[in-house]
PDB file of N, CA and C in Angstrom:
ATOM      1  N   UNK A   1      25.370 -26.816 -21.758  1.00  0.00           N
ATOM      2  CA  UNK A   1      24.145 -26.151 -22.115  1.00  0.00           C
ATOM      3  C   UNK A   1      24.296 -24.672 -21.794  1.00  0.00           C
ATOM      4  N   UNK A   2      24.012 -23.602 -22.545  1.00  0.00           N
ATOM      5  CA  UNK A   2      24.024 -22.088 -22.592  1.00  0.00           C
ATOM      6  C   UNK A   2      22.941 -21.964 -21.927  1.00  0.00           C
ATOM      7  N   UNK A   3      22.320 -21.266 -20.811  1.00  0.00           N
ATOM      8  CA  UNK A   3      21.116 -20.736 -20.302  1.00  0.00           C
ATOM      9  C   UNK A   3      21.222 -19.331 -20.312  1.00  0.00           C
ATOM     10  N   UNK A   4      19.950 -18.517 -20.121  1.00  0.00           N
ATOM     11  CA  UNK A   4      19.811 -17.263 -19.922  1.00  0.00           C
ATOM     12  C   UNK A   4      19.159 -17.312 -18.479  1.00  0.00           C
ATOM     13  N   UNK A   5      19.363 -16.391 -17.691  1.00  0.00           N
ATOM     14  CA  UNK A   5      19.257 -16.653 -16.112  1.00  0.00           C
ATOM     15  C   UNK A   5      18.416 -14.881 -16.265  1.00  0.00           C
ATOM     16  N   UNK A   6      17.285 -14.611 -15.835  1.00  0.00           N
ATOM     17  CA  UNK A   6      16.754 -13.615 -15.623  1.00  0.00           C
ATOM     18  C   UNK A   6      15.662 -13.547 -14.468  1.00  0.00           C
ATOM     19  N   UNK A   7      15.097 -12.126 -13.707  1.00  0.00           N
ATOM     20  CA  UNK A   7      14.644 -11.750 -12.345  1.00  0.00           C
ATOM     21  C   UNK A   7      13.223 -10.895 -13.261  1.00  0.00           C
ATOM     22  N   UNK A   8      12.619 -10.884 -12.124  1.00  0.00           N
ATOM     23  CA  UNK A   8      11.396  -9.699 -12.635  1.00  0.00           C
ATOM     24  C   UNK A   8      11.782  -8.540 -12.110  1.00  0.00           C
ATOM     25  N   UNK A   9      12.685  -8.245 -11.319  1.00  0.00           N
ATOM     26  CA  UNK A   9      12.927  -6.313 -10.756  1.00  0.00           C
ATOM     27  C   UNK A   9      13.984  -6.072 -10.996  1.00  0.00           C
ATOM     28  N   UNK A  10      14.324  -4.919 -10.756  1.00  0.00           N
ATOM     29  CA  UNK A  10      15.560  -3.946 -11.125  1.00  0.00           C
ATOM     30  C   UNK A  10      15.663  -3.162  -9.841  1.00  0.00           C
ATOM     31  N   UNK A  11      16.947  -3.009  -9.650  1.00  0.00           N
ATOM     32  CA  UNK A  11      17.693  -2.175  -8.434  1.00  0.00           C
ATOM     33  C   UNK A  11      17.513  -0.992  -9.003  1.00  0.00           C
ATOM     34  N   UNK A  12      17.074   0.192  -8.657  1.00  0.00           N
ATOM     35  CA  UNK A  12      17.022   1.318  -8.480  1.00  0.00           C
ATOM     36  C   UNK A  12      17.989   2.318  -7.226  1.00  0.00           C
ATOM     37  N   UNK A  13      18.903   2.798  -7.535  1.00  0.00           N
ATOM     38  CA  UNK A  13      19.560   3.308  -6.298  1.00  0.00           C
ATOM     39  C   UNK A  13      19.385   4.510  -5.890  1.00  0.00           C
ATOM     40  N   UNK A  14      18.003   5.509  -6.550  1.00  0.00           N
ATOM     41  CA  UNK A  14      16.985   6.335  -6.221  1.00  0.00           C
ATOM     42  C   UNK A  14      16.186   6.234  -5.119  1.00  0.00           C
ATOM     43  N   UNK A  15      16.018   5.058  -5.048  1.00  0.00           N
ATOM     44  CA  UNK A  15      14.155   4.132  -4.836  1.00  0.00           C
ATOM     45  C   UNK A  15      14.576   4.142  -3.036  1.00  0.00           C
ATOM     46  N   UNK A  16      13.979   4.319  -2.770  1.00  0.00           N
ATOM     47  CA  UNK A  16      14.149   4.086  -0.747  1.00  0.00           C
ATOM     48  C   UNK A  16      14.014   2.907  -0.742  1.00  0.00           C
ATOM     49  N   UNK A  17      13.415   2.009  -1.476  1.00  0.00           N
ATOM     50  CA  UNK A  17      13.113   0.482  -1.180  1.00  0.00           C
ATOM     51  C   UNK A  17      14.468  -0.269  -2.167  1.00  0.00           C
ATOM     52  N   UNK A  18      14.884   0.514  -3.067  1.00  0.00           N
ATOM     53  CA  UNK A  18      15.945   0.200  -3.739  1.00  0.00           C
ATOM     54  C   UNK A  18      16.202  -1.427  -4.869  1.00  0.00           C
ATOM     55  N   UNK A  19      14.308  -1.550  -5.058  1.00  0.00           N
ATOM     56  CA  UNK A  19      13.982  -2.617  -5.555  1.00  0.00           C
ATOM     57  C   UNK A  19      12.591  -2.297  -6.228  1.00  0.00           C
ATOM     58  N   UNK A  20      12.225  -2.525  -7.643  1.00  0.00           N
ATOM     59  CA  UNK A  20      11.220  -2.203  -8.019  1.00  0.00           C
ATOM     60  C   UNK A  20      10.897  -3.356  -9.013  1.00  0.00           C
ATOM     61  N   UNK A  21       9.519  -3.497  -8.617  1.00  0.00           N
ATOM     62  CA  UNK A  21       9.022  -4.597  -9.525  1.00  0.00           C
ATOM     63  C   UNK A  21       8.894  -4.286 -10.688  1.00  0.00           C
ATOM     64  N   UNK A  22       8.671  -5.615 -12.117  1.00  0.00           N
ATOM     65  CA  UNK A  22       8.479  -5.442 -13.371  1.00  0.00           C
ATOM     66  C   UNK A  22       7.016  -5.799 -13.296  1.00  0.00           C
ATOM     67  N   UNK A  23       6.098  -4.433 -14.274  1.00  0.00           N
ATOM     68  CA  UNK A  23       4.682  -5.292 -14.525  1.00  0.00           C
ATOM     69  C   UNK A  23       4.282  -6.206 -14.942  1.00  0.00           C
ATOM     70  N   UNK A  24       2.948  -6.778 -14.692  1.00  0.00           N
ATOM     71  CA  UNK A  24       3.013  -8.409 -15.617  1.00  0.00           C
ATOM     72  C   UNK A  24       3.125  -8.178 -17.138  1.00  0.00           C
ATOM     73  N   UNK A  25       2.860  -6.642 -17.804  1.00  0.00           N
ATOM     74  CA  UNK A  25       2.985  -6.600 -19.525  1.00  0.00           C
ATOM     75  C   UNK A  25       4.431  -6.692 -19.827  1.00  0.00           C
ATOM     76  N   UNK A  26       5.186  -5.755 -18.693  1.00  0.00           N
ATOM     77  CA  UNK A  26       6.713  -5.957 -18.824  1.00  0.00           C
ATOM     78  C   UNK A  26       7.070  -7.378 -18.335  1.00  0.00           C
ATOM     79  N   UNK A  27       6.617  -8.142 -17.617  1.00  0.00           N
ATOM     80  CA  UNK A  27       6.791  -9.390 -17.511  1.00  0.00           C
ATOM     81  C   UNK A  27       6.961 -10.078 -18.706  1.00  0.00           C
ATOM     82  N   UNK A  28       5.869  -9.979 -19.726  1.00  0.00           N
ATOM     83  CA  UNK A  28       5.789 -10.620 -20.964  1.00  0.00           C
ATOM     84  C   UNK A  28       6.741 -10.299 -21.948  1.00  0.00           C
ATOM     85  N   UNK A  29       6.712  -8.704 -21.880  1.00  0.00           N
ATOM     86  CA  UNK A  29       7.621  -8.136 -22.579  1.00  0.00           C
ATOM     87  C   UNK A  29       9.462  -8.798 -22.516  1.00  0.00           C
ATOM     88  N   UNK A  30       9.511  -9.011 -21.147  1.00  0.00           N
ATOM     89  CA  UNK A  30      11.201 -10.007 -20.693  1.00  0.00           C
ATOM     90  C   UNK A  30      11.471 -11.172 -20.959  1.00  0.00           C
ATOM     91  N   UNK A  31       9.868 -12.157 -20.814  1.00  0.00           N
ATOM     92  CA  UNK A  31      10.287 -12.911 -21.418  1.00  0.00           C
ATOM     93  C   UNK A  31      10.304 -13.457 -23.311  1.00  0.00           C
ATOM     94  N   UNK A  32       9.647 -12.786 -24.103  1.00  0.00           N
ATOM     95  CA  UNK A  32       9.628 -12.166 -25.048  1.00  0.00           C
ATOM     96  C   UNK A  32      11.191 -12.191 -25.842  1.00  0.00           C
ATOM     97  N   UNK A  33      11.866 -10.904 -24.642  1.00  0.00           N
ATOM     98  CA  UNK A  33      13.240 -10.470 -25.063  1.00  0.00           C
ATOM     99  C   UNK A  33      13.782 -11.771 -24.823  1.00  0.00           C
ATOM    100  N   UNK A  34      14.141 -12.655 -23.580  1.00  0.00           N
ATOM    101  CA  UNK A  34      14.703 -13.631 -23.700  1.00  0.00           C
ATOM    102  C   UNK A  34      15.133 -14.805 -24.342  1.00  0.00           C
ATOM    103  N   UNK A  35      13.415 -15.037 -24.681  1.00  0.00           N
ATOM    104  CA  UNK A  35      13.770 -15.983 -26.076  1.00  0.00           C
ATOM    105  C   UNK A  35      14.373 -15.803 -27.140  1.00  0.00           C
ATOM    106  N   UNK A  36      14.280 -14.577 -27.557  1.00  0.00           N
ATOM    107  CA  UNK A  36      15.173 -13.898 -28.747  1.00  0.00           C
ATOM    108  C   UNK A  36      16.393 -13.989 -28.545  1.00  0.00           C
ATOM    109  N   UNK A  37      17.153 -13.631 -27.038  1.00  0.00           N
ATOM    110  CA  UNK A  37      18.529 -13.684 -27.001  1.00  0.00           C
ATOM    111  C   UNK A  37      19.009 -15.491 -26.749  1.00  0.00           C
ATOM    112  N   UNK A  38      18.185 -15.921 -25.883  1.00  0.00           N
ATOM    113  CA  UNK A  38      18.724 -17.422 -25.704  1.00  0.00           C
ATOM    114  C   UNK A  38      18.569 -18.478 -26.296  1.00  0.00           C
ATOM    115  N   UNK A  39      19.236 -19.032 -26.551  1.00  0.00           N
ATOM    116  CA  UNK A  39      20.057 -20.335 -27.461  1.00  0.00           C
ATOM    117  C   UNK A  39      19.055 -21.402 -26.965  1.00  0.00           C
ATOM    118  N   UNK A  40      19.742 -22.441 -25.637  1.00  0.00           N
ATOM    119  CA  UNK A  40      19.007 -23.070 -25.132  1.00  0.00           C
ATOM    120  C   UNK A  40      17.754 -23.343 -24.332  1.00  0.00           C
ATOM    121  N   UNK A  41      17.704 -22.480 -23.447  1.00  0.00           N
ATOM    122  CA  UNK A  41      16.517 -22.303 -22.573  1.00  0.00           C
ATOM    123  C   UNK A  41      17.200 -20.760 -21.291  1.00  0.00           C
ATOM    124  N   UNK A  42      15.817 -20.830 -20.446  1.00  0.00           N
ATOM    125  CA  UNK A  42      15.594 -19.565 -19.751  1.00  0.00           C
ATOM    126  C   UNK A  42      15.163 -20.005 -18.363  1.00  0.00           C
ATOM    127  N   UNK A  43      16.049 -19.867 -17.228  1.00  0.00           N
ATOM    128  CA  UNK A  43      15.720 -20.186 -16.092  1.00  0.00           C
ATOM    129  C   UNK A  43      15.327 -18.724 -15.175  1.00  0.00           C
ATOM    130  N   UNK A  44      14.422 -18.645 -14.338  1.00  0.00           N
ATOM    131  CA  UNK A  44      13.880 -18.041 -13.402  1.00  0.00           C
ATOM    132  C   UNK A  44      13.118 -18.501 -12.465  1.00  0.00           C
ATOM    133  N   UNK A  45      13.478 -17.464 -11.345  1.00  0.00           N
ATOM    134  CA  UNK A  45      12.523 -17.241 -10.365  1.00  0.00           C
ATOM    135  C   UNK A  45      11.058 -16.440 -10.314  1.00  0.00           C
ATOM    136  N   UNK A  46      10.666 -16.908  -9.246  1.00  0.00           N
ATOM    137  CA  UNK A  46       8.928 -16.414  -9.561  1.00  0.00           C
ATOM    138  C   UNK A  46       8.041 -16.525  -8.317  1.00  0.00           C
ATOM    139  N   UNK A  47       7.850 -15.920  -7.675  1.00  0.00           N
ATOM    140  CA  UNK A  47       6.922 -15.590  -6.827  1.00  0.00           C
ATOM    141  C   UNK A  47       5.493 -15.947  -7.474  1.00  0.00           C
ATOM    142  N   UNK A  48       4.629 -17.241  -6.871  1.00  0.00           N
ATOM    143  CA  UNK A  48       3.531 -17.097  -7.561  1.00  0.00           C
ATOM    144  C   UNK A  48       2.293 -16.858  -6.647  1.00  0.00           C
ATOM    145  N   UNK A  49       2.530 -16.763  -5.404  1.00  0.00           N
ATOM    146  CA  UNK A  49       1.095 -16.386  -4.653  1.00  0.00           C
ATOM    147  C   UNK A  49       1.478 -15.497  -3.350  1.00  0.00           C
ATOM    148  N   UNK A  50       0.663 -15.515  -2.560  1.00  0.00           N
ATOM    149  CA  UNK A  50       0.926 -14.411  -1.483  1.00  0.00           C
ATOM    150  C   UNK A  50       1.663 -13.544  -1.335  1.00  0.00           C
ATOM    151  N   UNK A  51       2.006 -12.593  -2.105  1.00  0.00           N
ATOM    152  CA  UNK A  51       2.410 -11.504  -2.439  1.00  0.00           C
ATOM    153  C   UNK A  51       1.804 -10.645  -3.488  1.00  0.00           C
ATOM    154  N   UNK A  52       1.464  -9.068  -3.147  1.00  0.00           N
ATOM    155  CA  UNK A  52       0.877  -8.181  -4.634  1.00  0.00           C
ATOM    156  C   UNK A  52       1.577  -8.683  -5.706  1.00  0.00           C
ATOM    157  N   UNK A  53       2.880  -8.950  -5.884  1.00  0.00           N
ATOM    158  CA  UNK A  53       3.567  -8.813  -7.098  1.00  0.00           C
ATOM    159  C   UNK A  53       4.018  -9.909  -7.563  1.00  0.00           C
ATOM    160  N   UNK A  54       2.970 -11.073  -7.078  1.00  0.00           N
ATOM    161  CA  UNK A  54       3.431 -12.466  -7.504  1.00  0.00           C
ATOM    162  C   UNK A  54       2.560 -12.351  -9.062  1.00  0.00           C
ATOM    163  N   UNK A  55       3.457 -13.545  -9.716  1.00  0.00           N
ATOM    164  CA  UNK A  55       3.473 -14.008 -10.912  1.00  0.00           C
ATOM    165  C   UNK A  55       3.275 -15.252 -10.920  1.00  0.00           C
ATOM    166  N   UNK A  56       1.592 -15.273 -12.225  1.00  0.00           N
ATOM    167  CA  UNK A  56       1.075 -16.641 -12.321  1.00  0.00           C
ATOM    168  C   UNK A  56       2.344 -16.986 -13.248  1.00  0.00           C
ATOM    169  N   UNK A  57       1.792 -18.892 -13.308  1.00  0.00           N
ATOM    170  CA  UNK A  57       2.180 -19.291 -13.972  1.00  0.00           C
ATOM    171  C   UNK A  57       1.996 -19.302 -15.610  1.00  0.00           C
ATOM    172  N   UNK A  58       0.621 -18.795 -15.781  1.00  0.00           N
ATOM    173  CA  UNK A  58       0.019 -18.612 -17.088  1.00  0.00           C
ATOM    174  C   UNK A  58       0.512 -17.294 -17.618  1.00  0.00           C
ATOM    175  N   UNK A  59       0.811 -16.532 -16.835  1.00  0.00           N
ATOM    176  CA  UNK A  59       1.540 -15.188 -17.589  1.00  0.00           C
ATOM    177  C   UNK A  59       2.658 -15.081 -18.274  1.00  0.00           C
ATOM    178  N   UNK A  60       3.606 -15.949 -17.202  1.00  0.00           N
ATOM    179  CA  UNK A  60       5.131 -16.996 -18.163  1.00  0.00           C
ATOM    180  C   UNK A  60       4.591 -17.522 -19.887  1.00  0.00           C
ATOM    181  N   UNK A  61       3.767 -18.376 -19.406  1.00  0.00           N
ATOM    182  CA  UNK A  61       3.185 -18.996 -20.619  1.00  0.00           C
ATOM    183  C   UNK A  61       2.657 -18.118 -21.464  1.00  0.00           C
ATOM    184  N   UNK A  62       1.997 -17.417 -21.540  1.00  0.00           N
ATOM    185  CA  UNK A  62       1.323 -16.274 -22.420  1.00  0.00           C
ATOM    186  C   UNK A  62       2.465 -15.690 -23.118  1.00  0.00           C
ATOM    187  N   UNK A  63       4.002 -15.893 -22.730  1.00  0.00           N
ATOM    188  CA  UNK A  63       4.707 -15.352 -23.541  1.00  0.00           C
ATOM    189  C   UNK A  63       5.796 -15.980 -24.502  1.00  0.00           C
ATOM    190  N   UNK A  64       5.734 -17.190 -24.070  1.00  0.00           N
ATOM    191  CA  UNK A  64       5.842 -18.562 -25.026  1.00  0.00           C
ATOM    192  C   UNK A  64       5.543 -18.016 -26.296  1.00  0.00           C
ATOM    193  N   UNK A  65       6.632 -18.181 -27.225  1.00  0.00           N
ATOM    194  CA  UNK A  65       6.131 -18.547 -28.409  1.00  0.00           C
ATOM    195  C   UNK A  65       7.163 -19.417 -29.273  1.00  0.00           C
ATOM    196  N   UNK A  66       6.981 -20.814 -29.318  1.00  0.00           N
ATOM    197  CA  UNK A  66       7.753 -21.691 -29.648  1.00  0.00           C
ATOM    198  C   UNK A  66       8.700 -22.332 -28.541  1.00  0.00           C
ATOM    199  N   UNK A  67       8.254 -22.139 -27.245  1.00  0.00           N
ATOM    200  CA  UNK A  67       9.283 -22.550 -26.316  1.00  0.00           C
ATOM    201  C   UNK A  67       8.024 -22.980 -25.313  1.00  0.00           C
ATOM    202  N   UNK A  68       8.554 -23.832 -24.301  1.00  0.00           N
ATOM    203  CA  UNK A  68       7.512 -24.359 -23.345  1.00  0.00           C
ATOM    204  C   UNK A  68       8.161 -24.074 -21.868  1.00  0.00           C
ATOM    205  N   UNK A  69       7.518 -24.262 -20.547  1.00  0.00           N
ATOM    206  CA  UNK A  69       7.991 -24.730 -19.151  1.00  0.00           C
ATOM    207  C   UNK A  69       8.477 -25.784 -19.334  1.00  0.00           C
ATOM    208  N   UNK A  70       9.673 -26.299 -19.382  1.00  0.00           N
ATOM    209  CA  UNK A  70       9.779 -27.779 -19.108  1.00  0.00           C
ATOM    210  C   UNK A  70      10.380 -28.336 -17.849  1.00  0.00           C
ATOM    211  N   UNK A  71      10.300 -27.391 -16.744  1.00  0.00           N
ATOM    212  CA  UNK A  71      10.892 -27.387 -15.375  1.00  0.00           C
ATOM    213  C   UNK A  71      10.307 -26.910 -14.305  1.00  0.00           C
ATOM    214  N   UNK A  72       9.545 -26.820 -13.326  1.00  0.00           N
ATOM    215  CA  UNK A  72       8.762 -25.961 -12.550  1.00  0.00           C
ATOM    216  C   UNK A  72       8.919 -26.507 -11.202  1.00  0.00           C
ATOM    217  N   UNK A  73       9.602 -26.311 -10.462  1.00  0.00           N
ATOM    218  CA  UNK A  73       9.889 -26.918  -8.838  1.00  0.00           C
ATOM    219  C   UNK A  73       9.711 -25.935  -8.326  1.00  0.00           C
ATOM    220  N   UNK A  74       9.577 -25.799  -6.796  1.00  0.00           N
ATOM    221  CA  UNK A  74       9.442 -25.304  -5.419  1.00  0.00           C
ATOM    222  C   UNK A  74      10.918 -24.799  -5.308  1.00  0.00           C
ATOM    223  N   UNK A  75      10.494 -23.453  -5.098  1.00  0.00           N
ATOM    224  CA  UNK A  75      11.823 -22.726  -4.102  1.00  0.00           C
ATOM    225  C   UNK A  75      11.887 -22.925  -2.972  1.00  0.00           C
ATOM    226  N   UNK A  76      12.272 -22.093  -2.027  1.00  0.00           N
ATOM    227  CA  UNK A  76      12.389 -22.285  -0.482  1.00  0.00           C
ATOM    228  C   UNK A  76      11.199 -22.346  -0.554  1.00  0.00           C
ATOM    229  N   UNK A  77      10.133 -21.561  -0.638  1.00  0.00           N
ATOM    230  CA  UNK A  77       8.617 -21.990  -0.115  1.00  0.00           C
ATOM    231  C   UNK A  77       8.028 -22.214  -1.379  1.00  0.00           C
ATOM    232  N   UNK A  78       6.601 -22.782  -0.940  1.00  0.00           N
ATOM    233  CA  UNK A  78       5.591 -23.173  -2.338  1.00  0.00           C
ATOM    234  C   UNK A  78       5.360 -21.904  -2.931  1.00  0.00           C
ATOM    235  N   UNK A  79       4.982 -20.849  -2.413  1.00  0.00           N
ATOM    236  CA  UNK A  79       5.220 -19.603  -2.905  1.00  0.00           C
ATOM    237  C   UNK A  79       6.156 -18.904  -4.145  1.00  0.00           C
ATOM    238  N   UNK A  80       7.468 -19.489  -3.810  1.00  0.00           N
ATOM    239  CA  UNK A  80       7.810 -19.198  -4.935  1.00  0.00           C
ATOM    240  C   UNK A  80       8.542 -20.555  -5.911  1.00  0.00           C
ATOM    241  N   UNK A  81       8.766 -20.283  -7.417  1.00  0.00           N
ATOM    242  CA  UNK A  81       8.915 -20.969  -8.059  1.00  0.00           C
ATOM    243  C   UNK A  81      10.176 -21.286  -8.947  1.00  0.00           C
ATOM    244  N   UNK A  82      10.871 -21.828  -8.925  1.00  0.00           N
ATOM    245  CA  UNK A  82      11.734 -21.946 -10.024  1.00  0.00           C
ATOM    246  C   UNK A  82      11.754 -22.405 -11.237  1.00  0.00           C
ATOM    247  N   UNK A  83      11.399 -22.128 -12.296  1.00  0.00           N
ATOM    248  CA  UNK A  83      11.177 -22.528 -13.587  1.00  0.00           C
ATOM    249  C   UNK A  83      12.257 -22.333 -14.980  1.00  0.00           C
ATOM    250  N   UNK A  84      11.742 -23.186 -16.084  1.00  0.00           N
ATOM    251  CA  UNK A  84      12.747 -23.391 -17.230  1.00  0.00           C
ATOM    252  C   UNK A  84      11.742 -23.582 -18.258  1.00  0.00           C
ATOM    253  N   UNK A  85      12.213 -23.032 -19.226  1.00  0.00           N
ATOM    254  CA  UNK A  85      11.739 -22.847 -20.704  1.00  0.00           C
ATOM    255  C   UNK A  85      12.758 -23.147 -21.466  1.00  0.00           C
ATOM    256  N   UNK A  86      12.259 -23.998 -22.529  1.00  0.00           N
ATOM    257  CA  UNK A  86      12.728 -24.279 -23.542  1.00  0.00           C
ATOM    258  C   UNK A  86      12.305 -24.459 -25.181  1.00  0.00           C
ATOM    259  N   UNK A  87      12.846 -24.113 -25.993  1.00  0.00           N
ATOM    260  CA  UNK A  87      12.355 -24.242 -26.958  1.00  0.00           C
ATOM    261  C   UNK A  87      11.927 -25.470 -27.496  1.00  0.00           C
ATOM    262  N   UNK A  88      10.565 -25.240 -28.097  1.00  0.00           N
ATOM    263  CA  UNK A  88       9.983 -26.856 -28.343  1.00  0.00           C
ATOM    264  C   UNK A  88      10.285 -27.251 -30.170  1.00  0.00           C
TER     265      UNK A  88
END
């Protein structure tokens, strides 16, 4: 199976924190791009609560188009998420 493996931030080697988040429109916008490039499906990580820069689960979805979650487990904490999309 071919996957596309993608993050919500980008290293910046400007940045003092040297890590900068993607907005939730650029959120949509990535996963968007992804589906276009990937074949089979799209695995990521996801921070979905206690943090400013967590990501619902419905925002993933909002950018679905012709592809679904068909994977959604627990990372190290409930907090964050590991998920898979695939085309339906």
């Amino acid at each position: 199976m071919s996957l596309t493996v993608c993050t919500y931030f980008w290293f910046d080697p400007n940045s003092k924190h040297n890590l900068n988040y993607v907005s939730p429109p650029d959120n949509v916008r990535m996963m968007q791009e992804m589906q276009r490039v990937a074949c089979k499906g799209i695995i990521w990580t996801a921070r979905v609560s206690d943090h400013p820069h967590a990501r619902t689960r419905e925002l993933f979805e909002s950018a679905l188009d012709g592809w679904k979650i068909t994977r959604d487990e627990a990372g190290y904490t409930m907090a964050y998420r590991i998920m898979m999309a695939e085309p339906v």
